[in-house]
Protein backbone atom coordinates (compact mmCIF):
# COMPACT_ATOMS: atom_id res chain seq x y z
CA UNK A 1 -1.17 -2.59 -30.82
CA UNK A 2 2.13 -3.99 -29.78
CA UNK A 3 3.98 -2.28 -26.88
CA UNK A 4 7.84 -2.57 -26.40
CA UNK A 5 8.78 -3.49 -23.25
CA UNK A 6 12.41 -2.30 -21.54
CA UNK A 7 13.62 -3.81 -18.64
CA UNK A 8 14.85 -1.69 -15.25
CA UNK A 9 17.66 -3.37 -13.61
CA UNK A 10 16.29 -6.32 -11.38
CA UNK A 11 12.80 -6.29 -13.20
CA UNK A 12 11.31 -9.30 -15.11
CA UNK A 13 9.76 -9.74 -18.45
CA UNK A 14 6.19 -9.09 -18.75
CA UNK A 15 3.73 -12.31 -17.82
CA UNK A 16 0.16 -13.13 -18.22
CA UNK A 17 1.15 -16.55 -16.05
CA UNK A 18 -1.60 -15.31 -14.04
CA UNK A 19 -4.40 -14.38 -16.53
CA UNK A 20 -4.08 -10.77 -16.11
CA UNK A 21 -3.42 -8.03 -18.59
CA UNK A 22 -5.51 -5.48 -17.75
CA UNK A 23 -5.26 -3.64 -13.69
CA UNK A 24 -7.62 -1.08 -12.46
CA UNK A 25 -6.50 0.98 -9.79
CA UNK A 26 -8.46 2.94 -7.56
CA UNK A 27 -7.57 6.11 -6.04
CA UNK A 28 -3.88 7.85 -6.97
CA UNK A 29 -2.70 8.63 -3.67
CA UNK A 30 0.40 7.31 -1.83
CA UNK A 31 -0.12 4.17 -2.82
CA UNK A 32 -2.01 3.70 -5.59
CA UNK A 33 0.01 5.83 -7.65
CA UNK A 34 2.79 3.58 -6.53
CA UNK A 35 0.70 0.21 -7.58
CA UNK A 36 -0.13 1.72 -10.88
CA UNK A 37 3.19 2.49 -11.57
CA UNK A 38 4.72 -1.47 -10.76
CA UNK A 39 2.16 -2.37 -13.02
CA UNK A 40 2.59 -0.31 -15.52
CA UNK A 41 6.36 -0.81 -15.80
CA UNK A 42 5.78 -4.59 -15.99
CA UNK A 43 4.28 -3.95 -18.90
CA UNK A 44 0.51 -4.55 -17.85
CA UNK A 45 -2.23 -1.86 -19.31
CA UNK A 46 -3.50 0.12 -16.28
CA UNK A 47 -7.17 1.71 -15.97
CA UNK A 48 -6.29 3.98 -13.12
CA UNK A 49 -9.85 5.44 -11.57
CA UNK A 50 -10.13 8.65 -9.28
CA UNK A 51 -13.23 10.34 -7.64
CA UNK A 52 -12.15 13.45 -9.61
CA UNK A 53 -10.33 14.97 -12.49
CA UNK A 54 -7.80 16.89 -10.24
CA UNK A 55 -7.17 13.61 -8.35
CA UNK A 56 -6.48 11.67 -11.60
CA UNK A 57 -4.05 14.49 -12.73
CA UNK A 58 -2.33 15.08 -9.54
CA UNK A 59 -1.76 10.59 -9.24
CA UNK A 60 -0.72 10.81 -12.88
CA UNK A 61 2.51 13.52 -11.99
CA UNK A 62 3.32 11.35 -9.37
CA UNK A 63 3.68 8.75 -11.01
CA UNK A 64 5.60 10.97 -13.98
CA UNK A 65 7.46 12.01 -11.60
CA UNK A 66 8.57 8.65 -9.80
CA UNK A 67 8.92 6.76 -13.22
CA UNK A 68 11.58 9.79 -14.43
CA UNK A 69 13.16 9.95 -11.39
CA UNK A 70 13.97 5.89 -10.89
CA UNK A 71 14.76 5.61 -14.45
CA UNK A 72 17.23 8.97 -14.86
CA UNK A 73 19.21 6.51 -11.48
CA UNK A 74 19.31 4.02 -13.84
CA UNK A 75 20.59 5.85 -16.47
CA UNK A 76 23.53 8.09 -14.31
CA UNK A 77 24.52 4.47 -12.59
CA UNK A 78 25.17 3.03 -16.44
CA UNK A 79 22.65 0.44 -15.98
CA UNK A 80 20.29 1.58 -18.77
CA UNK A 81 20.95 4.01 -21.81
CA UNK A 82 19.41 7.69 -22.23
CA UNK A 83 17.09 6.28 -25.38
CA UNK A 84 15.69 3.09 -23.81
CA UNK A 85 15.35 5.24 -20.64
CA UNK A 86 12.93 7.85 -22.30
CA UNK A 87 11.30 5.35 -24.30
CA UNK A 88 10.67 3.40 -21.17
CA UNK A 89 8.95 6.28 -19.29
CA UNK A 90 7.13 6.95 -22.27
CA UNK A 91 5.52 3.52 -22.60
CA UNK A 92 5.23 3.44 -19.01
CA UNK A 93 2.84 6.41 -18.71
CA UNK A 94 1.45 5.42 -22.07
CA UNK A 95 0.02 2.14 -20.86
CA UNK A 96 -2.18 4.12 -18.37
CA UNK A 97 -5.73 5.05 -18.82
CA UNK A 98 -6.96 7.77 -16.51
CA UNK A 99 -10.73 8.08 -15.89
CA UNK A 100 -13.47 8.87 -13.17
CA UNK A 101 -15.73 6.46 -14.97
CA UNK A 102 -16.08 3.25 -12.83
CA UNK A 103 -17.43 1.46 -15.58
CA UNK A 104 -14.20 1.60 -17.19
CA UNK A 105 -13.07 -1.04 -14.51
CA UNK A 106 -15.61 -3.70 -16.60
CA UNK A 107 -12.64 -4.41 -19.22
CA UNK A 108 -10.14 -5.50 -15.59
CA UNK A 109 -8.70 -8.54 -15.17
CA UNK A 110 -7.73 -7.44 -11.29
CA UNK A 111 -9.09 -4.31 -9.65
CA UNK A 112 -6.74 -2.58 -6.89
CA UNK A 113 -8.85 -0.81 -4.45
CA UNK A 114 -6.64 1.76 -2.64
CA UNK A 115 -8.60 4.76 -1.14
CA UNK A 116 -8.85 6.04 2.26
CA UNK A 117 -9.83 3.70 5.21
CA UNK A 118 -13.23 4.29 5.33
CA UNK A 119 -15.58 1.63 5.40
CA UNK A 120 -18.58 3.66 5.15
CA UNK A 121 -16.68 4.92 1.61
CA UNK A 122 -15.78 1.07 0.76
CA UNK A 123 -19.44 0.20 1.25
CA UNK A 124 -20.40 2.55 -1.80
CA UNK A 125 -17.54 1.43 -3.98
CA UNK A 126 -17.80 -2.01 -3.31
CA UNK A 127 -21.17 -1.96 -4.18
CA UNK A 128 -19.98 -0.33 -7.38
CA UNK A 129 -17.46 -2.46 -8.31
CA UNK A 130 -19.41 -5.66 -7.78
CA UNK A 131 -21.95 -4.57 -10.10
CA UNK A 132 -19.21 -3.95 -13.02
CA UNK A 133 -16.55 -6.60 -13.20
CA UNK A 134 -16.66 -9.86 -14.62
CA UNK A 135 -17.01 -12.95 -13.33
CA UNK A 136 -13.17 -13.99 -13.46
CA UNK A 137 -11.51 -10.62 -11.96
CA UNK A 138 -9.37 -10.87 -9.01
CA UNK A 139 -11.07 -7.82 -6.27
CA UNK A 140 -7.92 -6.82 -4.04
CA UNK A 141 -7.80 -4.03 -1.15
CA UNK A 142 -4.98 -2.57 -0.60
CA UNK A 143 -5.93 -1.97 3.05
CA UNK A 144 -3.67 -2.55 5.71
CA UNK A 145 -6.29 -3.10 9.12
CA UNK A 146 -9.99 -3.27 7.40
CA UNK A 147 -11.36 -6.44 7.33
CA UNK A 148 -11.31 -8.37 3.67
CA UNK A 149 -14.29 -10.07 4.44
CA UNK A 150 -16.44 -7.36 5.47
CA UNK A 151 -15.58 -6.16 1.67
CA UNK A 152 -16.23 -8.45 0.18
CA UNK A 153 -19.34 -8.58 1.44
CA UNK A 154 -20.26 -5.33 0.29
CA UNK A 155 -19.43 -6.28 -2.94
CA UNK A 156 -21.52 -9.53 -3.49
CA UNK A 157 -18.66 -11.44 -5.16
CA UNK A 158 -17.23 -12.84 -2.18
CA UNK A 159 -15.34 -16.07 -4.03
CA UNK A 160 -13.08 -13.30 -6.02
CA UNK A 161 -12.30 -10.67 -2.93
CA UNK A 162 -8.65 -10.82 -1.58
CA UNK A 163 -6.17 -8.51 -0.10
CA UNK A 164 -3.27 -7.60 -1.62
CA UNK A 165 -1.29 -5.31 1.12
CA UNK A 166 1.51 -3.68 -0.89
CA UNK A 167 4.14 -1.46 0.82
CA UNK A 168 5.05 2.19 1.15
CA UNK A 169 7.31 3.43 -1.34
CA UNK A 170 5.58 0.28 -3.51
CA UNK A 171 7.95 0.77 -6.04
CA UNK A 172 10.67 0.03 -3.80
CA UNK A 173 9.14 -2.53 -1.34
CA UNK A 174 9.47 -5.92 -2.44
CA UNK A 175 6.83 -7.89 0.07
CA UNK A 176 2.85 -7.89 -0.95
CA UNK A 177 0.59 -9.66 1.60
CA UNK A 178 -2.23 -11.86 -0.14
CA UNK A 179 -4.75 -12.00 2.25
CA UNK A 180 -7.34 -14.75 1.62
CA UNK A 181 -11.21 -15.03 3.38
CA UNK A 182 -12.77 -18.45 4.32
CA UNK A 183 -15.34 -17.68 0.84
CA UNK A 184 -12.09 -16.93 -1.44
CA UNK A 185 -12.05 -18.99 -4.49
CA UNK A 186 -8.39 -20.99 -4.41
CA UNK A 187 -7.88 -20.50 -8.23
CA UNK A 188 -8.49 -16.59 -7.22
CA UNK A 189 -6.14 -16.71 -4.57
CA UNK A 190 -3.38 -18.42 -6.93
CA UNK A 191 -3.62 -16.35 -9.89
CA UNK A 192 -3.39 -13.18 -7.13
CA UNK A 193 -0.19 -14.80 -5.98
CA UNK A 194 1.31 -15.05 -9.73
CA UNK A 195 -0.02 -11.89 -9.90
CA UNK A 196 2.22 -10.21 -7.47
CA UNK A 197 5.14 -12.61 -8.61
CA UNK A 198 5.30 -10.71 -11.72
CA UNK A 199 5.08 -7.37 -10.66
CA UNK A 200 8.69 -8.28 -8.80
CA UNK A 201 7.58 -8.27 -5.55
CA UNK A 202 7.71 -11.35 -3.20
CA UNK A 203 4.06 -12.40 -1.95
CA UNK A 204 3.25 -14.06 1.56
CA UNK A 205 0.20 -15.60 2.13
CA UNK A 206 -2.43 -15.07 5.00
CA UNK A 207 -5.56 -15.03 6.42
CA UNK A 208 -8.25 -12.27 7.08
CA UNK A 209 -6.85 -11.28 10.62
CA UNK A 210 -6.77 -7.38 12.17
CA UNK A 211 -3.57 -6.07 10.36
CA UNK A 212 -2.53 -9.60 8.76
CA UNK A 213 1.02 -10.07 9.23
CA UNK A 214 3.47 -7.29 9.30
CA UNK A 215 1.01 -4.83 10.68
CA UNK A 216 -0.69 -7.25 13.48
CA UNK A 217 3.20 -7.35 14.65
CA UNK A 218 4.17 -3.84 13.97
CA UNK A 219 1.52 -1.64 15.70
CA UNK A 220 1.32 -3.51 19.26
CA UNK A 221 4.91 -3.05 19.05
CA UNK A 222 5.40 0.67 18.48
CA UNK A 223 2.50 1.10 20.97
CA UNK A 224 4.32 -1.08 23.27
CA UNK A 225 7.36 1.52 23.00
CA UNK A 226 4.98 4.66 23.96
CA UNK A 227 3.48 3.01 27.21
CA UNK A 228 6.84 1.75 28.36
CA UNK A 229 7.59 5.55 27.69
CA UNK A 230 4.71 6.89 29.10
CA UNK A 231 5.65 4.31 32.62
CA UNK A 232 8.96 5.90 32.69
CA UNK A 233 10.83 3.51 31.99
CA UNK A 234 13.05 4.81 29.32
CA UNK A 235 13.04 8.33 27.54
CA UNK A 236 12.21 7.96 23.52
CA UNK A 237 15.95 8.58 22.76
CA UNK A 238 17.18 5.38 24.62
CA UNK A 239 13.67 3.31 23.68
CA UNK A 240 15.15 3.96 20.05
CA UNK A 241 18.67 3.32 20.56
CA UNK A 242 18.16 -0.07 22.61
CA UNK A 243 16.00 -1.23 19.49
CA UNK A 244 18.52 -0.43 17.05
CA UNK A 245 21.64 -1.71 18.89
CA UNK A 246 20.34 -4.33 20.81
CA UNK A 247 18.07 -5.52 18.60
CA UNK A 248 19.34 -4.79 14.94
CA UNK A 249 16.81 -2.98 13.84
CA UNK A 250 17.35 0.52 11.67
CA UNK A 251 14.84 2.41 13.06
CA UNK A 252 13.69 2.42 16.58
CA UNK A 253 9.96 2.10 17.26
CA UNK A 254 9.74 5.79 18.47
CA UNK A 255 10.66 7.25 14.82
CA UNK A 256 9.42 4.54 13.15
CA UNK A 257 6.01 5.41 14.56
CA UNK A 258 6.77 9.10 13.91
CA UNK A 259 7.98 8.49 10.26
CA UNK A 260 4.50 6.26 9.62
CA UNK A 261 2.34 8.72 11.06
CA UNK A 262 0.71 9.27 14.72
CA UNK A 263 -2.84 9.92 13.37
CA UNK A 264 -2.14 6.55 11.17
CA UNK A 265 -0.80 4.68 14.09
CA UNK A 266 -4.07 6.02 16.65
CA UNK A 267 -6.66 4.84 13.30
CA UNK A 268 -4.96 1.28 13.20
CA UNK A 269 -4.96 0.64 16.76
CA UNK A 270 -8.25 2.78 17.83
CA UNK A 271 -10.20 0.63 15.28
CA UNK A 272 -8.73 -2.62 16.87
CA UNK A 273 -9.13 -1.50 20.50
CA UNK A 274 -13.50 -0.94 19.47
CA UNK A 275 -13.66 -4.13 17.39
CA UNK A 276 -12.16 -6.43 20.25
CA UNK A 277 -12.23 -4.50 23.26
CA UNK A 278 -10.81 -7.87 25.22
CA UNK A 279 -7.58 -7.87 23.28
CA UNK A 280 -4.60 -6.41 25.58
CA UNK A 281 -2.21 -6.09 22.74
CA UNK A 282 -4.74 -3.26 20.85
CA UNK A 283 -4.39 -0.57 24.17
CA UNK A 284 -4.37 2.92 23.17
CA UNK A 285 -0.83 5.05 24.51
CA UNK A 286 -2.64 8.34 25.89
CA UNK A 287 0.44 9.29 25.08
CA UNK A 288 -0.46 9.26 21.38
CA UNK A 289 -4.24 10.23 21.69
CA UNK A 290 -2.01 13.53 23.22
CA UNK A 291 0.37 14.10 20.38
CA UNK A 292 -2.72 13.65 17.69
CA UNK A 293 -5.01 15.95 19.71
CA UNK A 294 -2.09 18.53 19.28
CA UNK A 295 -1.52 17.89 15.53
CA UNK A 296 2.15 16.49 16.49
CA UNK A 297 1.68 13.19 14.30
CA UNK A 298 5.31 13.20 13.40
CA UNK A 299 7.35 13.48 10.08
CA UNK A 300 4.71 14.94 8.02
CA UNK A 301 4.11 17.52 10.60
CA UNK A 302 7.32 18.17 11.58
CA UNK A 303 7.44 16.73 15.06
CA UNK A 304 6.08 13.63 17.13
CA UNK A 305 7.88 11.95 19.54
CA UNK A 306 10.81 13.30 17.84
CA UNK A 307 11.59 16.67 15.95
CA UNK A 308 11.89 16.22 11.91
CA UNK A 309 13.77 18.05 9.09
CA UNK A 310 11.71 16.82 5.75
CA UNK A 311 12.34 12.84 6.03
CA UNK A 312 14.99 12.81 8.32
CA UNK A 313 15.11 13.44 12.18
CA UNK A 314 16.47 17.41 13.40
CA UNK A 315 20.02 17.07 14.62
């Protein structure tokens, strides 16, 4: 069957540079709806894979929802008309098969692993998926602190396990970290790069470290903010303004950690702090063991460090 293909403003034709036509994604939530949508709109046919039917319908309306809501911006800004608009979401959601059948993932050329950060969970899937795909499929996690080679272990197929680290809102955030393990097979690793190429999005490369790049930076940081805090040094208010006036940065590392997620922030660096206890940069803020303990983890709760109204700090 042949599929037209629209373009969004910015977006580029669809490729098979890398030998892919065919993505799996597992699990719907925050971002693997967001991954199956990229892919999708770049013209790639998407097996997306949930645990359950209500999870596969719920992931599916998000990404409805996203596709119609980026495209009708489109349209009011005069950068696409109304008919390629609605024809684009309709191919869009049309390239998508929804199943809970794992077996469906035997047709992928790369699988997407994003569900929760459970290893003991990963363990079973892995073991799953390793037993399905063919020999020539790129195996990504979308994890941002689990180790890739520990996966890949549990899948057996060790020369085709990578990490691709997309980026919350993915259809928004441009950088992907490919993550590559001293077993990875370099003709994996290059197609995975090509890969996220084509999906628009600018890939870095990097090696299976706690938190790779942006996240090995990020979260020492932010916890760095809540001990100087917690020492007295500054309140949260003037930790945050110093960062964004002296330093140029948008957010300051009080909200930013507030706007990720406390309980997020405490898994990343707890996990770190037990796998190398000797490392000074993974300390735990009690400061934040406090605020999670209390079910303050910040915007999705309504307050952290800081007081929130939806996605934007309470005058």
């Amino acid at each position: 069957m042949t599929i037209a293909r629209y373009r969004v403003a910015g977006a580029r034709s669809f490729s098979t540079a890398s030998g892919v036509s065919t993505v799996g994604v597992i699990g719907l939530g925050l971002m693997g709806h967001g991954i199956a949508q990229a892919a999708a709109e770049k013209g790639y046919k998407v097996v997306a894979v949930e645990l359950e039917e209500r999870f596969l319908q719920g992931g599916l309306k998000r990404i409805g929802d996203s596709v119609k809501k980026i495209t009708s911006k489109a349209v009011e800004k005069g950068k696409m008309d109304k008919a390629v608009g609605d024809a684009h979401i309709a191919s869009t959601m049309a390239r998508i098969t929804a199943t809970t059948d794992r077996g469906a993932l035997a047709s992928c050329d790369v699988i997407i692993e994003a569900v929760i950060e459970n290893l003991q969970l990963k363990q079973t899937l892995y073991g799953e998926i390793g037993r399905v795909v063919k020999d020539s499929c790129i195996i990504a996690s979308n994890t941002s602190s689990l180790s890739i080679g520990t996966m890949a272990g549990y899948c057996g197929r060790p020369a085709q396990m990578i990490g691709l680290h997309f980026f919350n809102p993915v259809q928004m955030m441009k950088l992907v970290e490919v993550v590559r393990t001293d077993q990875t097979d370099p003709k994996i690793f290059a197609r995975a790069m090509e890969f996220s190429r084509s999906l628009d999005k600018t890939p870095v490369e990097c090696i299976d470290t706690p938190g790779f790049i942006v996240n090995r930076l990020l979260v020492p940081y932010l916890t760095s903010a809540m001990l100087l805090v917690e020492r007295g040094v500054a309140t949260p208010a003037d930790v945050d303004t110093a960062m964004k006036l002296g330093a140029g940065h948008p957010m300051g590392p009080m909200a930013l950690a507030d706007y990720v997620g406390l309980d997020t922030c405490l898994s990343i660096i707890g996990g770190w702090q037990s796998a190398f206890p000797d490392e000074p940069a993974f300390k735990v803020p009690e400061s934040l063991r406090a605020k999670v303990a209390a079910g303050k983890l910040g915007r999705k709760t309504g307050e952290g460090f800081w007081k929130w109204d939806g996605d934007k700090l309470a005058a």
